[in-house]
N, C-alpha and C. Protein backbone atom coordinates (compact mmCIF):
# COMPACT_ATOMS: atom_id res chain seq x y z
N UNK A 1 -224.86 -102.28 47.52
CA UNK A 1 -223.74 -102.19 48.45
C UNK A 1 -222.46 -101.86 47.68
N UNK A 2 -221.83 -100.91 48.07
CA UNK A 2 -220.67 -100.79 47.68
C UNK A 2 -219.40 -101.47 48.11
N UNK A 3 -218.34 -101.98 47.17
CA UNK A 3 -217.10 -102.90 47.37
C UNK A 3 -216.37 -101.82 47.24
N UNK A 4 -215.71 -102.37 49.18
CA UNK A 4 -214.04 -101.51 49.46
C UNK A 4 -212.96 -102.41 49.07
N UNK A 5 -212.40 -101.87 48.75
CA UNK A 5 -210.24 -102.37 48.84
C UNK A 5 -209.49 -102.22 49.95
N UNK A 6 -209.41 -102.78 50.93
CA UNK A 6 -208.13 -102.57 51.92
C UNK A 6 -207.23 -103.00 51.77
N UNK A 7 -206.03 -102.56 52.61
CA UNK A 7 -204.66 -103.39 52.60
C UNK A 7 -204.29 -103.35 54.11
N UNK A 8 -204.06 -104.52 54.57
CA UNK A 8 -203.85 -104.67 55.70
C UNK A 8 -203.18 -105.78 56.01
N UNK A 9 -201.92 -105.25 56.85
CA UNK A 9 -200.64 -106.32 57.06
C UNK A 9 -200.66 -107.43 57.64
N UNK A 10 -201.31 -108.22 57.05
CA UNK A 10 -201.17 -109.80 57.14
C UNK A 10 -200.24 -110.73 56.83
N UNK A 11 -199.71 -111.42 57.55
CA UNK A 11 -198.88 -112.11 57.49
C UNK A 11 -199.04 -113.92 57.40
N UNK A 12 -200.34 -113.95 58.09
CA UNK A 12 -200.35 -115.47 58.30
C UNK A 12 -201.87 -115.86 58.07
N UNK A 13 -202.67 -117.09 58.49
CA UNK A 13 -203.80 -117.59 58.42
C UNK A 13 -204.28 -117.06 60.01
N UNK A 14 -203.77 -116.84 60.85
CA UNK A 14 -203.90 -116.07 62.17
C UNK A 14 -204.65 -115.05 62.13
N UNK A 15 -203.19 -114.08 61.41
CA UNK A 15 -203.79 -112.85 60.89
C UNK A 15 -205.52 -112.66 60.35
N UNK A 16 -205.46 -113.59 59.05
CA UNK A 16 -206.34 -113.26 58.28
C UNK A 16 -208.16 -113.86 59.17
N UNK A 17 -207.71 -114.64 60.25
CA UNK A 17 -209.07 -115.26 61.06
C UNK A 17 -209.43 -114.15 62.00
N UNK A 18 -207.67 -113.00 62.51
CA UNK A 18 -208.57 -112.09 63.43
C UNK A 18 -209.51 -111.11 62.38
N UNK A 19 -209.05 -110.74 61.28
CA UNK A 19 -209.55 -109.79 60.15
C UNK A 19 -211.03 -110.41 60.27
N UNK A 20 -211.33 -111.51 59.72
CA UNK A 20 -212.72 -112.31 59.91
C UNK A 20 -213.26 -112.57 60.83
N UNK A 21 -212.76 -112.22 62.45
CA UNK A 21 -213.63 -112.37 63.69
C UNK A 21 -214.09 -110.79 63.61
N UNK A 22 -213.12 -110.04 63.69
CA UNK A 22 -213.81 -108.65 63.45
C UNK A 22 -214.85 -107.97 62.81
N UNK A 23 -214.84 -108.20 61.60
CA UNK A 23 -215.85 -108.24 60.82
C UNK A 23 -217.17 -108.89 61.20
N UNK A 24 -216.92 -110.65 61.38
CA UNK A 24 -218.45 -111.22 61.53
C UNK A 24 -219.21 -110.43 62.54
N UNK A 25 -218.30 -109.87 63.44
CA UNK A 25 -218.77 -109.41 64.76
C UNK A 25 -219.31 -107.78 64.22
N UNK A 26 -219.27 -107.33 63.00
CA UNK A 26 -219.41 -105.88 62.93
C UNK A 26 -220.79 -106.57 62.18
N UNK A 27 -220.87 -107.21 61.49
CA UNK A 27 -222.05 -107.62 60.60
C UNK A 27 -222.53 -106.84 59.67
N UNK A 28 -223.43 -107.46 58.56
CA UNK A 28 -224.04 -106.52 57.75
C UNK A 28 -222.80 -106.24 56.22
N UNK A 29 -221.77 -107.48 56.49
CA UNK A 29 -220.42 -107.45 55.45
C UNK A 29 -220.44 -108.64 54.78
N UNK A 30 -219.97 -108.71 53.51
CA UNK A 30 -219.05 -109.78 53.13
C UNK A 30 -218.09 -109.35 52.62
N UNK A 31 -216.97 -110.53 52.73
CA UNK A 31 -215.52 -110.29 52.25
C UNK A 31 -215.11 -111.10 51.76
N UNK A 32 -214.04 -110.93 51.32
CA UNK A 32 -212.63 -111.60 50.83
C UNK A 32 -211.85 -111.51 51.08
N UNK A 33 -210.59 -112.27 51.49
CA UNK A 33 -209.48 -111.93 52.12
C UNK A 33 -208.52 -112.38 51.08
N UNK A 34 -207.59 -111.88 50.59
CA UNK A 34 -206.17 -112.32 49.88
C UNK A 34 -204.85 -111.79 50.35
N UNK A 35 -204.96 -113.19 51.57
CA UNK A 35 -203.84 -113.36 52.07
C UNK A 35 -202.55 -113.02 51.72
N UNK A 36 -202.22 -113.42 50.31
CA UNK A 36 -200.68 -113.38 49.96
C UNK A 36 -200.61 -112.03 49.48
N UNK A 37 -201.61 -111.21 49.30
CA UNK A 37 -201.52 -109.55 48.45
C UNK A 37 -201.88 -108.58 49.32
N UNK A 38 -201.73 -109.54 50.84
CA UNK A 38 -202.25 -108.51 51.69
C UNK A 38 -203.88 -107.70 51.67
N UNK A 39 -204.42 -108.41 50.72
CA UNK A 39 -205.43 -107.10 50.82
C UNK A 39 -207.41 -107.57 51.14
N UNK A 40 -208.11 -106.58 51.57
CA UNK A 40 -209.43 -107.73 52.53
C UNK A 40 -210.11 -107.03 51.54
N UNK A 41 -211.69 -107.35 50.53
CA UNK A 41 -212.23 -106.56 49.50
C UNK A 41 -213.56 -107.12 50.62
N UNK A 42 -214.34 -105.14 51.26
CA UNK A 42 -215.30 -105.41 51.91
C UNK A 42 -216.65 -105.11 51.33
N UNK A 43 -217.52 -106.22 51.17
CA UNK A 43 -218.82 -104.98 50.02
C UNK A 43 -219.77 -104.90 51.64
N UNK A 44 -219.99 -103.64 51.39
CA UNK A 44 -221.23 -103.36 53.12
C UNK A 44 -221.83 -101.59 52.73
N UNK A 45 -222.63 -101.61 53.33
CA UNK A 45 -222.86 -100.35 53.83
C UNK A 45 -222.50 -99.49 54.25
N UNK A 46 -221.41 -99.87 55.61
CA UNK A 46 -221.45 -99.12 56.66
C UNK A 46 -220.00 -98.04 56.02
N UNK A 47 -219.83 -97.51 56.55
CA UNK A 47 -218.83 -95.93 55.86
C UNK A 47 -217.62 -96.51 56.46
N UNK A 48 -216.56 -95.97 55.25
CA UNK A 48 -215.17 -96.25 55.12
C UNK A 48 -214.53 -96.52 56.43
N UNK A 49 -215.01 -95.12 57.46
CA UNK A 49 -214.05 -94.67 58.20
C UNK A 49 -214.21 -96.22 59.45
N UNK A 50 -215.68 -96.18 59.55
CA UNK A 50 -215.80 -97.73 60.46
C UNK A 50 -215.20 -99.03 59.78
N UNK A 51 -215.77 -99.51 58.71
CA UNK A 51 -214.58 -100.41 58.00
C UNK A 51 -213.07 -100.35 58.61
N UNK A 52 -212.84 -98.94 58.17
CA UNK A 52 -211.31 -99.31 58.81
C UNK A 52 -210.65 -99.08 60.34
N UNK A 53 -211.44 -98.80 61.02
CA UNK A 53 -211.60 -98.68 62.68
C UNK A 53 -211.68 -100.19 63.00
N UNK A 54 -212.60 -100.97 61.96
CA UNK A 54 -212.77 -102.29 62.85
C UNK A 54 -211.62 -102.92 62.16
N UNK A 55 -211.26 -102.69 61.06
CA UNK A 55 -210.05 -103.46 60.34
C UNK A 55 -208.23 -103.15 61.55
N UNK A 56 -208.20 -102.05 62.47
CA UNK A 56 -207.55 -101.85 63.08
C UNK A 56 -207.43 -102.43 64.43
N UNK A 57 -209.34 -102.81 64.65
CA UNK A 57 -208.87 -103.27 65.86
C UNK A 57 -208.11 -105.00 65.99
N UNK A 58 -207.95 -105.03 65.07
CA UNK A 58 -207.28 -106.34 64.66
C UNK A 58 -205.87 -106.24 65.10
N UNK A 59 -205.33 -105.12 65.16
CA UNK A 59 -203.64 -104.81 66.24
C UNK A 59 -202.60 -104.62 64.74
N UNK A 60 -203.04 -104.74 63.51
CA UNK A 60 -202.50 -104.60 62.11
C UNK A 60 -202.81 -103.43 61.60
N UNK A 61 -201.80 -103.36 60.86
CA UNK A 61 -201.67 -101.52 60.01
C UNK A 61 -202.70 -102.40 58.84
N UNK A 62 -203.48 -100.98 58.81
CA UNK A 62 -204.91 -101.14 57.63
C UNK A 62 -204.89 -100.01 57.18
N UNK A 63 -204.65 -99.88 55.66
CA UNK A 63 -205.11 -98.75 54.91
C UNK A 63 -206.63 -99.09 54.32
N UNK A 64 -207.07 -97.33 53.75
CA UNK A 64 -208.16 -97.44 52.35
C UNK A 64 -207.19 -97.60 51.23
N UNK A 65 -207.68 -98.82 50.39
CA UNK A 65 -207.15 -98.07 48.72
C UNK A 65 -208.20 -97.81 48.18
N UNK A 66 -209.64 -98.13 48.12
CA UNK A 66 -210.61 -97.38 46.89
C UNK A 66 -211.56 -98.26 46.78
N UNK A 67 -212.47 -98.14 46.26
CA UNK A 67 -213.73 -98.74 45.51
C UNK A 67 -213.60 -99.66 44.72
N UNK A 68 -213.76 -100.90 44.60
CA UNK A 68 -213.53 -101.77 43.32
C UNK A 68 -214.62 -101.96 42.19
């Protein structure tokens, strides 16, 4: 499985639980979230572009930064 880098504007422990309802609900992920650097590290399968479709539907600006 390959590990993504996002950055996505989190602000609170709120924030970072909708980031983690989204996900559990996409399945087939694990993560990490670092809250204070803004940024979610996803290792999965599924292709960038869904990663960050579901990282959006969270109502927060989500970039790609890269592969870790």
């Amino acid at each position: 499985m390959t590990k993504h880098e996002f950055f996505v504007d989190m602000t609170c422990e709120g924030c970072s639980g909708a980031v983690t309802r989204v996900l559990n609900k996409l399945g087939g992920v694990q993560f990490d979230i670092d809250l204070p650097n803004k940024k979610v590290f996803i290792e999965s399968d599924h292709s960038v572009d869904l990663l960050l479709e579901t990282l959006k539907k969270t109502g927060k600006n989500a970039s790609y930064i890269g592969t870790k």
